[in-house]
N, C-alpha and C. Protein backbone atom coordinates (compact mmCIF):
# COMPACT_ATOMS: atom_id res chain seq x y z
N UNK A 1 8.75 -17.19 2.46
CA UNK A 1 8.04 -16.92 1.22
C UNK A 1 8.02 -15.42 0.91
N UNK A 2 7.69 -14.65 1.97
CA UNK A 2 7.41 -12.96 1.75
C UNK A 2 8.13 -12.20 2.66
N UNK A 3 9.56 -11.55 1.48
CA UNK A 3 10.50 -10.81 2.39
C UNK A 3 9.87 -9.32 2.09
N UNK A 4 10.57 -8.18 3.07
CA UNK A 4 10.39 -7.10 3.26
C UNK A 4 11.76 -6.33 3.09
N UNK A 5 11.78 -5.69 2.14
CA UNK A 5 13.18 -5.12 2.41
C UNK A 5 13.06 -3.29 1.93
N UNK A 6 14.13 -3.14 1.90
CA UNK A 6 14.56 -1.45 1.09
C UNK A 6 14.28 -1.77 -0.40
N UNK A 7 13.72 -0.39 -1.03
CA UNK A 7 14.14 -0.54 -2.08
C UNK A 7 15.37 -0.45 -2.70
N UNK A 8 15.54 -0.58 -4.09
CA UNK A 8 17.23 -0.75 -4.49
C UNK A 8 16.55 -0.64 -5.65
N UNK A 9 17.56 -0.38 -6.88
CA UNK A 9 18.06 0.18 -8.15
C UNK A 9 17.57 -0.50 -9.01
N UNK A 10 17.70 -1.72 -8.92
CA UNK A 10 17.45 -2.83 -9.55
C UNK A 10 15.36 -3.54 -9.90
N UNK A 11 15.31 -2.73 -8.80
CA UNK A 11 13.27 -2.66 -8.87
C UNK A 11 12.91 -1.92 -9.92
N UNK A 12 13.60 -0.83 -10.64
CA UNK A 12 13.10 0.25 -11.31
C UNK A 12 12.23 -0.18 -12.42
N UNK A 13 12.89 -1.37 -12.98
CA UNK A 13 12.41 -1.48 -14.01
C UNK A 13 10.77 -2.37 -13.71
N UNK A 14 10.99 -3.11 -13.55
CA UNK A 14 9.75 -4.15 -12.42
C UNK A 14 8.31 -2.93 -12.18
N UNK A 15 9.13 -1.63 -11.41
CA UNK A 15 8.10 -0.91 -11.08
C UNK A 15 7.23 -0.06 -12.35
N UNK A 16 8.05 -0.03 -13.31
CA UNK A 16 7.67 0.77 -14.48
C UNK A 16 6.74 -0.60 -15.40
N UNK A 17 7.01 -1.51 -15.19
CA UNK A 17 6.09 -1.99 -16.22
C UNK A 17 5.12 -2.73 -15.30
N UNK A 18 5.01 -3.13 -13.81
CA UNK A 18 3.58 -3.12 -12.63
C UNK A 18 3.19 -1.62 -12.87
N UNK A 19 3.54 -0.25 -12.72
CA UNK A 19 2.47 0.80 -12.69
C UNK A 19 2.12 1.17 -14.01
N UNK A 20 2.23 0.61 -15.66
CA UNK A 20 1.83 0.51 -16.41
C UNK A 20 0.54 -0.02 -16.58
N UNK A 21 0.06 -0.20 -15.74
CA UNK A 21 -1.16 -1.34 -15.66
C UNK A 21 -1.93 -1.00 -15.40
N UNK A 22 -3.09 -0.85 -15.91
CA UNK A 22 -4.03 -0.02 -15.82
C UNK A 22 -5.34 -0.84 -14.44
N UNK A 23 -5.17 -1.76 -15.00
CA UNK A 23 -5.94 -2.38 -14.15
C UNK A 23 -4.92 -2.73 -13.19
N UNK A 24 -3.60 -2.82 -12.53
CA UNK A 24 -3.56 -2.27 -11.80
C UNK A 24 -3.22 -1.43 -10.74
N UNK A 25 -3.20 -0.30 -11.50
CA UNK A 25 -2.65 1.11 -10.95
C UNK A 25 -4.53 1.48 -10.69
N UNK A 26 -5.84 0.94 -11.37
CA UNK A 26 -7.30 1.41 -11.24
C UNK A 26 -7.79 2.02 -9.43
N UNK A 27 -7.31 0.68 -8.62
CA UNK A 27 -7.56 1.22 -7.34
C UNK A 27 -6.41 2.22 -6.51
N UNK A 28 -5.20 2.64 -7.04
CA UNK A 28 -4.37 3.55 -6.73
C UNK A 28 -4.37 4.79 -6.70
N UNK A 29 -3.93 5.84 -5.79
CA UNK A 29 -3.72 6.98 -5.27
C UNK A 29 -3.23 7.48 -6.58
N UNK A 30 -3.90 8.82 -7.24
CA UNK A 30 -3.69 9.60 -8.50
C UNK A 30 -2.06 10.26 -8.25
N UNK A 31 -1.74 10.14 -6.95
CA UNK A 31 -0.30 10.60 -6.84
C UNK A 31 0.87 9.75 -7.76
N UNK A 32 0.28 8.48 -8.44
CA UNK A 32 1.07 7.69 -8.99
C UNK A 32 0.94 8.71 -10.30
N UNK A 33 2.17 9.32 -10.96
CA UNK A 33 2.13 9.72 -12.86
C UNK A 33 2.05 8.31 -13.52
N UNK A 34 0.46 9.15 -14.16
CA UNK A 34 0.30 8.12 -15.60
C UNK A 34 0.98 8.90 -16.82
N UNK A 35 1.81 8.45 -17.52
CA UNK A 35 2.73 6.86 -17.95
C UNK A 35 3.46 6.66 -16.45
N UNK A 36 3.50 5.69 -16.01
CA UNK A 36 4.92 6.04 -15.28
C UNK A 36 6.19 5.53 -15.90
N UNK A 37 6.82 6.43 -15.18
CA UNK A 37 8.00 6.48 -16.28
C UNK A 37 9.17 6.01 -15.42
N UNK A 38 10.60 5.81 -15.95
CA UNK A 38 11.73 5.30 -15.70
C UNK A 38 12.12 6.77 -14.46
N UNK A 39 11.93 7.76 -15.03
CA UNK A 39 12.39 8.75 -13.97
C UNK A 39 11.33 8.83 -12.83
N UNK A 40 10.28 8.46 -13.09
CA UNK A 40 9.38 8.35 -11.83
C UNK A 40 9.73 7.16 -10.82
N UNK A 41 10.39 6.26 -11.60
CA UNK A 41 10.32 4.98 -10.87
C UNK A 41 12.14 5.66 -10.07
N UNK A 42 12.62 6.34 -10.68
CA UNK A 42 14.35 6.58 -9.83
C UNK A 42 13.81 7.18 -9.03
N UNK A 43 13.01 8.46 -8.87
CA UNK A 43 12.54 8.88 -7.76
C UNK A 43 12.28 8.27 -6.83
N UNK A 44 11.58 7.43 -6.82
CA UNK A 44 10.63 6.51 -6.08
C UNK A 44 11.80 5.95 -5.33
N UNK A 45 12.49 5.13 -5.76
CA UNK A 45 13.45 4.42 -4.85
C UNK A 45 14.75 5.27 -4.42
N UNK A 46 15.21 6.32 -4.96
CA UNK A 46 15.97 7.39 -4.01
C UNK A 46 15.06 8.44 -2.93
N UNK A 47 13.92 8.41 -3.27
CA UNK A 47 13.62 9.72 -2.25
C UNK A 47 11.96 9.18 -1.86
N UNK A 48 11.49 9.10 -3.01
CA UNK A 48 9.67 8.84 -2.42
C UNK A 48 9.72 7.14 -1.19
N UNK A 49 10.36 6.71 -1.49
CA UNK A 49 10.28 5.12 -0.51
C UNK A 49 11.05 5.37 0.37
N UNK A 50 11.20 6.56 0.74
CA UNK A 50 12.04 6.84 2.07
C UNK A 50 11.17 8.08 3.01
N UNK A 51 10.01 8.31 2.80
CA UNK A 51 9.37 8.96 3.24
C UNK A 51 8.57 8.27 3.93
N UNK A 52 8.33 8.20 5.24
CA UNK A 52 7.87 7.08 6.21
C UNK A 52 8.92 6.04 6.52
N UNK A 53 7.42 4.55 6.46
CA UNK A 53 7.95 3.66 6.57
C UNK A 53 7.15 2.48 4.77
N UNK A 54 8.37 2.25 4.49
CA UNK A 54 8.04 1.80 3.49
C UNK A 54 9.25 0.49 2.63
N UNK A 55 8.61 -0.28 2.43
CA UNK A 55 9.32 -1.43 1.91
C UNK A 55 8.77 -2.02 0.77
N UNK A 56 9.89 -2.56 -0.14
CA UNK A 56 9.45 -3.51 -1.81
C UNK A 56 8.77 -5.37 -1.31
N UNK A 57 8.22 -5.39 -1.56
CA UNK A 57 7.45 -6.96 -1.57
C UNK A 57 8.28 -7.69 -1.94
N UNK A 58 8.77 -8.98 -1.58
CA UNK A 58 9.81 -9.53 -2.41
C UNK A 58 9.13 -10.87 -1.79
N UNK A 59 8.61 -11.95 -3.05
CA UNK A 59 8.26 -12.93 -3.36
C UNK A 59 8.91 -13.95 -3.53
N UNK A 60 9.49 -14.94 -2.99
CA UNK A 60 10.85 -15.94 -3.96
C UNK A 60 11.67 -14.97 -4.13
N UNK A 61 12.05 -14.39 -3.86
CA UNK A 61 13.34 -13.84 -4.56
C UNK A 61 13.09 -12.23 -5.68
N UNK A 62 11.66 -12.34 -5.87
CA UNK A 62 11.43 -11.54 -6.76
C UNK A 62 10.57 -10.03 -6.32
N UNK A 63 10.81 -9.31 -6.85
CA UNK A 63 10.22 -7.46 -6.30
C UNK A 63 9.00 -7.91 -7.04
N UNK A 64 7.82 -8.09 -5.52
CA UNK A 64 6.37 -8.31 -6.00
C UNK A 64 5.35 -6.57 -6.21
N UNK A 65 5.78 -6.20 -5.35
CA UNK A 65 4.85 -5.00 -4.83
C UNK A 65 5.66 -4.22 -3.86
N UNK A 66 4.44 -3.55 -3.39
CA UNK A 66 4.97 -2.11 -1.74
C UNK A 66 4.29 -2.19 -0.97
N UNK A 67 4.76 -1.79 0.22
CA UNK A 67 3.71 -1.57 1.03
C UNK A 67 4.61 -0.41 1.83
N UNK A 68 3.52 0.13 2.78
CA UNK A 68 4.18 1.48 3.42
C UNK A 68 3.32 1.97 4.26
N UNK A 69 3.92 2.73 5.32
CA UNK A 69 3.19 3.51 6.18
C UNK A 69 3.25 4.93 6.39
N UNK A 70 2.92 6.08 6.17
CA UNK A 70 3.14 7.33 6.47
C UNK A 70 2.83 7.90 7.51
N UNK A 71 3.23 8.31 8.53
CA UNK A 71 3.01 8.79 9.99
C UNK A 71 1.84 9.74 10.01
N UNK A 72 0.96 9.85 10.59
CA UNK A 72 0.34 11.21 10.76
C UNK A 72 0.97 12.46 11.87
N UNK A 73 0.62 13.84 11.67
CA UNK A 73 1.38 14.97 12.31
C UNK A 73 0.14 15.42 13.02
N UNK A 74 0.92 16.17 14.36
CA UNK A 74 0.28 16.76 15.50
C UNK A 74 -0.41 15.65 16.21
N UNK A 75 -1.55 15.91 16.62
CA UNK A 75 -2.45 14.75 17.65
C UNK A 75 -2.59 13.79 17.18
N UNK A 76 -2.44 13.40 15.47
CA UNK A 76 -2.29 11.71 15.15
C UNK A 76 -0.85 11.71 15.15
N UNK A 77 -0.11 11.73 15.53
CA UNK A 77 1.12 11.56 15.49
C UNK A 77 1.53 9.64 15.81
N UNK A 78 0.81 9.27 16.09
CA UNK A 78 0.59 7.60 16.98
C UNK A 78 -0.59 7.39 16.01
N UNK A 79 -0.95 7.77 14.66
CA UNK A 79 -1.43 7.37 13.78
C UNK A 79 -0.71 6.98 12.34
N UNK A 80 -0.89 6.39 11.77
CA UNK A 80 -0.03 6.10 10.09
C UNK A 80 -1.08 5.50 9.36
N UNK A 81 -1.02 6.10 8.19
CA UNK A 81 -1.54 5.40 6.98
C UNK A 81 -1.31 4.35 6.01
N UNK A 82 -1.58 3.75 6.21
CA UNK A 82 -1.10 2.48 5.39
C UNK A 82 -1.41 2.04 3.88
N UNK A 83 -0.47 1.60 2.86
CA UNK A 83 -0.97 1.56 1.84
C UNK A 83 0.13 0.28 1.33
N UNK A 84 -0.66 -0.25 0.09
CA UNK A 84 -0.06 -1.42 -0.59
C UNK A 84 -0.52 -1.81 -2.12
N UNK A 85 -0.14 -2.08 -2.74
CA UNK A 85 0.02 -3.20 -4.13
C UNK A 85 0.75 -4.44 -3.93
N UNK A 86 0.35 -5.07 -5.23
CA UNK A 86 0.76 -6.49 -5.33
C UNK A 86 0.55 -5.97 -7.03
N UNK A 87 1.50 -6.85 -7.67
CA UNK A 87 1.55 -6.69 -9.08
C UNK A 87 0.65 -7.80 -9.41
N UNK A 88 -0.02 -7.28 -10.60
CA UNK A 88 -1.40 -8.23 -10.92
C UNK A 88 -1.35 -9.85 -11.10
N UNK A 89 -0.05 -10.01 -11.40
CA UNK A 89 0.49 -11.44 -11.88
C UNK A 89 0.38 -12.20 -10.88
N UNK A 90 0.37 -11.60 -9.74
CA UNK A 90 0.80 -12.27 -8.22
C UNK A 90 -0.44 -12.27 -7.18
N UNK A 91 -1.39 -11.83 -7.74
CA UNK A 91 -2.85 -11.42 -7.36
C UNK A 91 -3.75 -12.89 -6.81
N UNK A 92 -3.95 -12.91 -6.02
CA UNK A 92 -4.92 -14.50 -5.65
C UNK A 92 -3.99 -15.63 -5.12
N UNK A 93 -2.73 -15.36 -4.58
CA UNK A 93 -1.76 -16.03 -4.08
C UNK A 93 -1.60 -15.62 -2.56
N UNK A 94 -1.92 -15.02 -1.95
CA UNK A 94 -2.08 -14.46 -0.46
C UNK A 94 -0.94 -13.68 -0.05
N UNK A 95 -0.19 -13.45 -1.01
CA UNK A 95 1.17 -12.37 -1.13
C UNK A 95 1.08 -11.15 0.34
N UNK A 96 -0.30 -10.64 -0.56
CA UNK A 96 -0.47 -9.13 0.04
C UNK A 96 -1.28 -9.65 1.77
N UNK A 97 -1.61 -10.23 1.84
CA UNK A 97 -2.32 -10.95 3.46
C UNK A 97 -0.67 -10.90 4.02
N UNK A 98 0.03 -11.58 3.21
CA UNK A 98 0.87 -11.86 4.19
C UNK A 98 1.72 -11.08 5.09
N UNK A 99 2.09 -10.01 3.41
CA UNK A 99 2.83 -9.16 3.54
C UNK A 99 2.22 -8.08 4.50
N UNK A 100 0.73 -7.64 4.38
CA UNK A 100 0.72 -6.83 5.54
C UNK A 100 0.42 -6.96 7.23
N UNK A 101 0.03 -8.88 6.56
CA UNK A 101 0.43 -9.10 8.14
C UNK A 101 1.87 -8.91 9.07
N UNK A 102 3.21 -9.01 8.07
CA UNK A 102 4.19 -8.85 8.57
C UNK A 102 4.58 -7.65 8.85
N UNK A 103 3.97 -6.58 8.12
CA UNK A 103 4.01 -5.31 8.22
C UNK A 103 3.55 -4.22 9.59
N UNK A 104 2.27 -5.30 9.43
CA UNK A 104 1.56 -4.38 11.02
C UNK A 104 1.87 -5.17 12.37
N UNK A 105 2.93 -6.54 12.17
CA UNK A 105 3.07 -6.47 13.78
C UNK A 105 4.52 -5.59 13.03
N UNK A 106 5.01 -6.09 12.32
CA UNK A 106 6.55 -4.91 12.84
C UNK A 106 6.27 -3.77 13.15
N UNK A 107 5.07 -3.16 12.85
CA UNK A 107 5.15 -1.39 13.06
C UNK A 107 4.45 -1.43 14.45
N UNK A 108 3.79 -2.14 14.98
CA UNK A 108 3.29 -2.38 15.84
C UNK A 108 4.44 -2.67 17.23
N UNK A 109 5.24 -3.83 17.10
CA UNK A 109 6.55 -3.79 17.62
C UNK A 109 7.40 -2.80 17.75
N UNK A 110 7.78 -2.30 16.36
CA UNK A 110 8.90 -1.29 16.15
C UNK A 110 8.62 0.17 16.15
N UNK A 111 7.36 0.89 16.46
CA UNK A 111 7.03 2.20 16.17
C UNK A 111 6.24 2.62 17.40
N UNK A 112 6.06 3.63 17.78
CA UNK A 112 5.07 3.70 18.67
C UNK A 112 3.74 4.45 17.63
N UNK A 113 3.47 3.78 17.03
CA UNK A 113 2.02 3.91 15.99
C UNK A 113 1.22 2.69 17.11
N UNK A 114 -0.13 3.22 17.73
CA UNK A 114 -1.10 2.86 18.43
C UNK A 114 -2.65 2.94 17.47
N UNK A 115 -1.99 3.08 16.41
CA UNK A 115 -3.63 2.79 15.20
C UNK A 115 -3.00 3.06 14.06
N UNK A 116 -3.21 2.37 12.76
CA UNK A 116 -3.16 1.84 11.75
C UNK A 116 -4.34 1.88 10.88
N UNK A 117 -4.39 3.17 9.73
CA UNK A 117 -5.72 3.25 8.99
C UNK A 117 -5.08 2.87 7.83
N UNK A 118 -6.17 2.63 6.95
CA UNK A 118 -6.01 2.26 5.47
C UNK A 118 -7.46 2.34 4.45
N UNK A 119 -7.44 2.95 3.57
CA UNK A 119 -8.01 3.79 2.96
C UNK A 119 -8.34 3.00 1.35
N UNK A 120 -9.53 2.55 0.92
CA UNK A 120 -10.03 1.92 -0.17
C UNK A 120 -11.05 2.06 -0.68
N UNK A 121 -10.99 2.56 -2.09
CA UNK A 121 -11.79 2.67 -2.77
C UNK A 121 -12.83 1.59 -2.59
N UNK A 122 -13.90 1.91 -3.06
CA UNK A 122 -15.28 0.62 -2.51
C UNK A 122 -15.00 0.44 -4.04
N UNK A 123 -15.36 -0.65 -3.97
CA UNK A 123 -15.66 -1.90 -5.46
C UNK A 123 -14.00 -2.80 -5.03
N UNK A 124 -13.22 -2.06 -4.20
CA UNK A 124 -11.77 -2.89 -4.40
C UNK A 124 -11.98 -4.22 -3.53
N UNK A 125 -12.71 -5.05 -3.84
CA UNK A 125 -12.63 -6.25 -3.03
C UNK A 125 -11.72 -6.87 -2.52
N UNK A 126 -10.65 -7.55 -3.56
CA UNK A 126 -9.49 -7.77 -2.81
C UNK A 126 -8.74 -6.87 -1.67
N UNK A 127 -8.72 -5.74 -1.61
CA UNK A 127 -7.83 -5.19 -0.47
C UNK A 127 -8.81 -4.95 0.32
N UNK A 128 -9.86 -4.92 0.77
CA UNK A 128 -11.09 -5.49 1.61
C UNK A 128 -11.02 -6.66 1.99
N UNK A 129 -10.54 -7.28 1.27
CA UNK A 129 -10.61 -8.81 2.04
C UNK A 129 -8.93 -8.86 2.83
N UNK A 130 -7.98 -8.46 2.12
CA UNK A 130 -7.02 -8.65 2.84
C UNK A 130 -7.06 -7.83 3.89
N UNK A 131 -7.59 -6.74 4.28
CA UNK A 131 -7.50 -5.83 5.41
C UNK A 131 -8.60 -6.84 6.40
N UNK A 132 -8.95 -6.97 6.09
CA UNK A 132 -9.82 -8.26 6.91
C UNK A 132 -9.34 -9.07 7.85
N UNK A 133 -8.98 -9.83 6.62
CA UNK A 133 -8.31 -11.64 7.17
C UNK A 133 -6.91 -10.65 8.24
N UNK A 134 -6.44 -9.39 7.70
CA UNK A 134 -5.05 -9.05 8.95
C UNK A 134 -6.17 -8.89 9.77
N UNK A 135 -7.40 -8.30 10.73
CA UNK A 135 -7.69 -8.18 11.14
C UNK A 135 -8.23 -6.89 11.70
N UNK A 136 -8.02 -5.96 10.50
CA UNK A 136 -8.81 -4.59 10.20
C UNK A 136 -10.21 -4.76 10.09
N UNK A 137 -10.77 -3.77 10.45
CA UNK A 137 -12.07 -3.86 10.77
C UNK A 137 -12.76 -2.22 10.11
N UNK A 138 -13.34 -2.11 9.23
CA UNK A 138 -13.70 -0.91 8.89
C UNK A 138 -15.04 -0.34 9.64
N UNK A 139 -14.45 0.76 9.69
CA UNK A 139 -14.92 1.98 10.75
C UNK A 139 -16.08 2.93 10.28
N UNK A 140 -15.69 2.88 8.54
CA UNK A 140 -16.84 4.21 7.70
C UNK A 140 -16.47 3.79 7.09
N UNK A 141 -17.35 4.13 5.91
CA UNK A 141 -17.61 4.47 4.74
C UNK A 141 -18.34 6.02 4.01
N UNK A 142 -17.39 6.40 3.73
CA UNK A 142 -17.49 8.01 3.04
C UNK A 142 -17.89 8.16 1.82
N UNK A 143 -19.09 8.69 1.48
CA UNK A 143 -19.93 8.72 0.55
C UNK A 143 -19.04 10.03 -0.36
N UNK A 144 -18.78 9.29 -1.20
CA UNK A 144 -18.20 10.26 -2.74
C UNK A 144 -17.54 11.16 -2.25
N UNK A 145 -15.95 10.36 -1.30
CA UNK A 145 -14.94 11.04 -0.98
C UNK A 145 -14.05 10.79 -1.98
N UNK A 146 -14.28 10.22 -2.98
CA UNK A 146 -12.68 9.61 -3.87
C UNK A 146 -12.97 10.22 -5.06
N UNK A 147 -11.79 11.49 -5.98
CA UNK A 147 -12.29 11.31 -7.35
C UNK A 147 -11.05 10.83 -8.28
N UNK A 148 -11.07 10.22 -8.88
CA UNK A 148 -10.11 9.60 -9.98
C UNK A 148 -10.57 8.86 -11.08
N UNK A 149 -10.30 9.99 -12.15
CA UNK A 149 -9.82 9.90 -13.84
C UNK A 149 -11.32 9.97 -14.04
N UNK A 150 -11.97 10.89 -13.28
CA UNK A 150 -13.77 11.18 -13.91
C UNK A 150 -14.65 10.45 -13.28
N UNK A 151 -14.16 9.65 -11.96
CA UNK A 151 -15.41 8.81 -11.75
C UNK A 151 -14.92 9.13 -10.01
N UNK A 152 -16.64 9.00 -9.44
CA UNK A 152 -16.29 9.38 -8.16
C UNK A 152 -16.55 7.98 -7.39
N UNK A 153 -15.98 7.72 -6.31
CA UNK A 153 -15.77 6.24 -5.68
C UNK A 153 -16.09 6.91 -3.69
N UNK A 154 -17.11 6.03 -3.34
CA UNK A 154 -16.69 5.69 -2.02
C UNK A 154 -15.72 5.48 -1.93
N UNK A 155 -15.40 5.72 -0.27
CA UNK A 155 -14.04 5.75 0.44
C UNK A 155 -14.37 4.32 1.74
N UNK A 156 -13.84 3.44 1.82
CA UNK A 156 -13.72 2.56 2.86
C UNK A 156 -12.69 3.05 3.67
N UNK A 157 -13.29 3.18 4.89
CA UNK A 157 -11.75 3.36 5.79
C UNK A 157 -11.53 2.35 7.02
N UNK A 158 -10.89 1.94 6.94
CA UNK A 158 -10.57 0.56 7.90
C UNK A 158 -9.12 0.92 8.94
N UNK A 159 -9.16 0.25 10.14
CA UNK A 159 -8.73 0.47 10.89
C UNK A 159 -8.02 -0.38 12.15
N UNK A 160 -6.71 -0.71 12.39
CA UNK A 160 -6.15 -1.99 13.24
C UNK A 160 -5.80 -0.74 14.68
N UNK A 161 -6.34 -1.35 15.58
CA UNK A 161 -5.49 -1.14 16.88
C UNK A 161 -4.40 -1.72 17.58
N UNK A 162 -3.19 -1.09 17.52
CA UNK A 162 -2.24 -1.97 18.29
C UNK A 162 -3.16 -2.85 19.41
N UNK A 163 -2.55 -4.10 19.76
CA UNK A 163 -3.05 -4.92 20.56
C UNK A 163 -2.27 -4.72 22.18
C-alpha cells in the first residue's frame, strides 16, 4: 500500500499544488516559500530532498507526501529530526502511521541514529496521534517556542528510542 522512494521530476507538479494549501502547509516549517512555486518545487527534488534522509510517500502508485530525517551535528550526531506531510486529500486513511512506521524501523536498521525527535506544533492533532500509535512518546512541551505568520504556537516534542 505505502511505498518509499527518491524523489523524481515527475512529483513537481503534485508538490506545487499539496504546498498550495493552506490548510495544509498551516502546521509546516516557515522554511516552506509561500506561493510555492514550480522553481521551489525543482529545487526540492534536485538538491533540498537530498539533504539527509528523505523520501516521496507513494500511495497506490501515487506521490502522497514526504517524510525525512535530518541528522543532528557534534554530540547529537546519533540524533535526527524527523519530519512529514500527507497531502490533505489523503488525510484520515492511516497513510502517514504507516509511512512513518516504515520509516523509523528503516532508519533504525539502516543508520546508526539511536533517537528519533519530531517536533509539532500543539493544536496539530493528527501528527500527535500518528507519532503515537508509531510509538513516540512526547518528552516536553515548550511554551511559545513556535512563531508562524503572527501567531505563536507551543512546541510538542516527541521522541522514539531505537529499540
Amino acid at each position: 500500500m505505502i511505498e518509499l522512494r527518491k524523489f523524481e521530476q515527475k512529483d513537481e507538479t503534485l508538490l506545487v499544488s499539496y504546498l498550495n494549501d493552506e490548510a495544509q502547509t498551516h502546521f509546516l516549517s516557515a522554511r516552506l516559500p509561500q506561493p510555492y512555486t514550480n522553481e521551489a518545487a525543482h529545487w526540492w527534488v534536485n538538491t533540498g530532498s537530498k539533504i539527509g534522509v528523505v523520501y516521496a510517500i507513494i500511495h497506490n502508485g501515487i506521490f502522497v507526501g514526504s517524510i525525512g530525517a535530518i541528522p543532528g551535528e557534534f554530540e547529537k550526531q546519533k540524533t535526527a529530526e524527523i519530519g512529514y506531510w500527507v497531502a490533505r486529500s489523503y488525510w484520515g486513511k492511516g497513510i502517514a502511521s504507516e509511512a512513518l512506521q516504515k520509516f523509523t524501523d528503516f532508519l533504525f536498521e539502516n543508520t546508526d541514529f539511536i533517537r528519533l525527535n519530531a517536533s509539532v506544533f500543539e493544536g496539530n492533532l493528527g501528527s500527535a496521534k500518528v507519532l503515537q500509535k508509531c510509538g513516540y512518546k512526547l518528552e516536553a512541551v515548550l511554551e511559545k517556542a513556535i512563531y508562524k505568520n503572527g501567531v505563536v504556537f507551543n512546541e510538542m516534542l516527541y521522541s522514539k528510542i531505537c529499540p
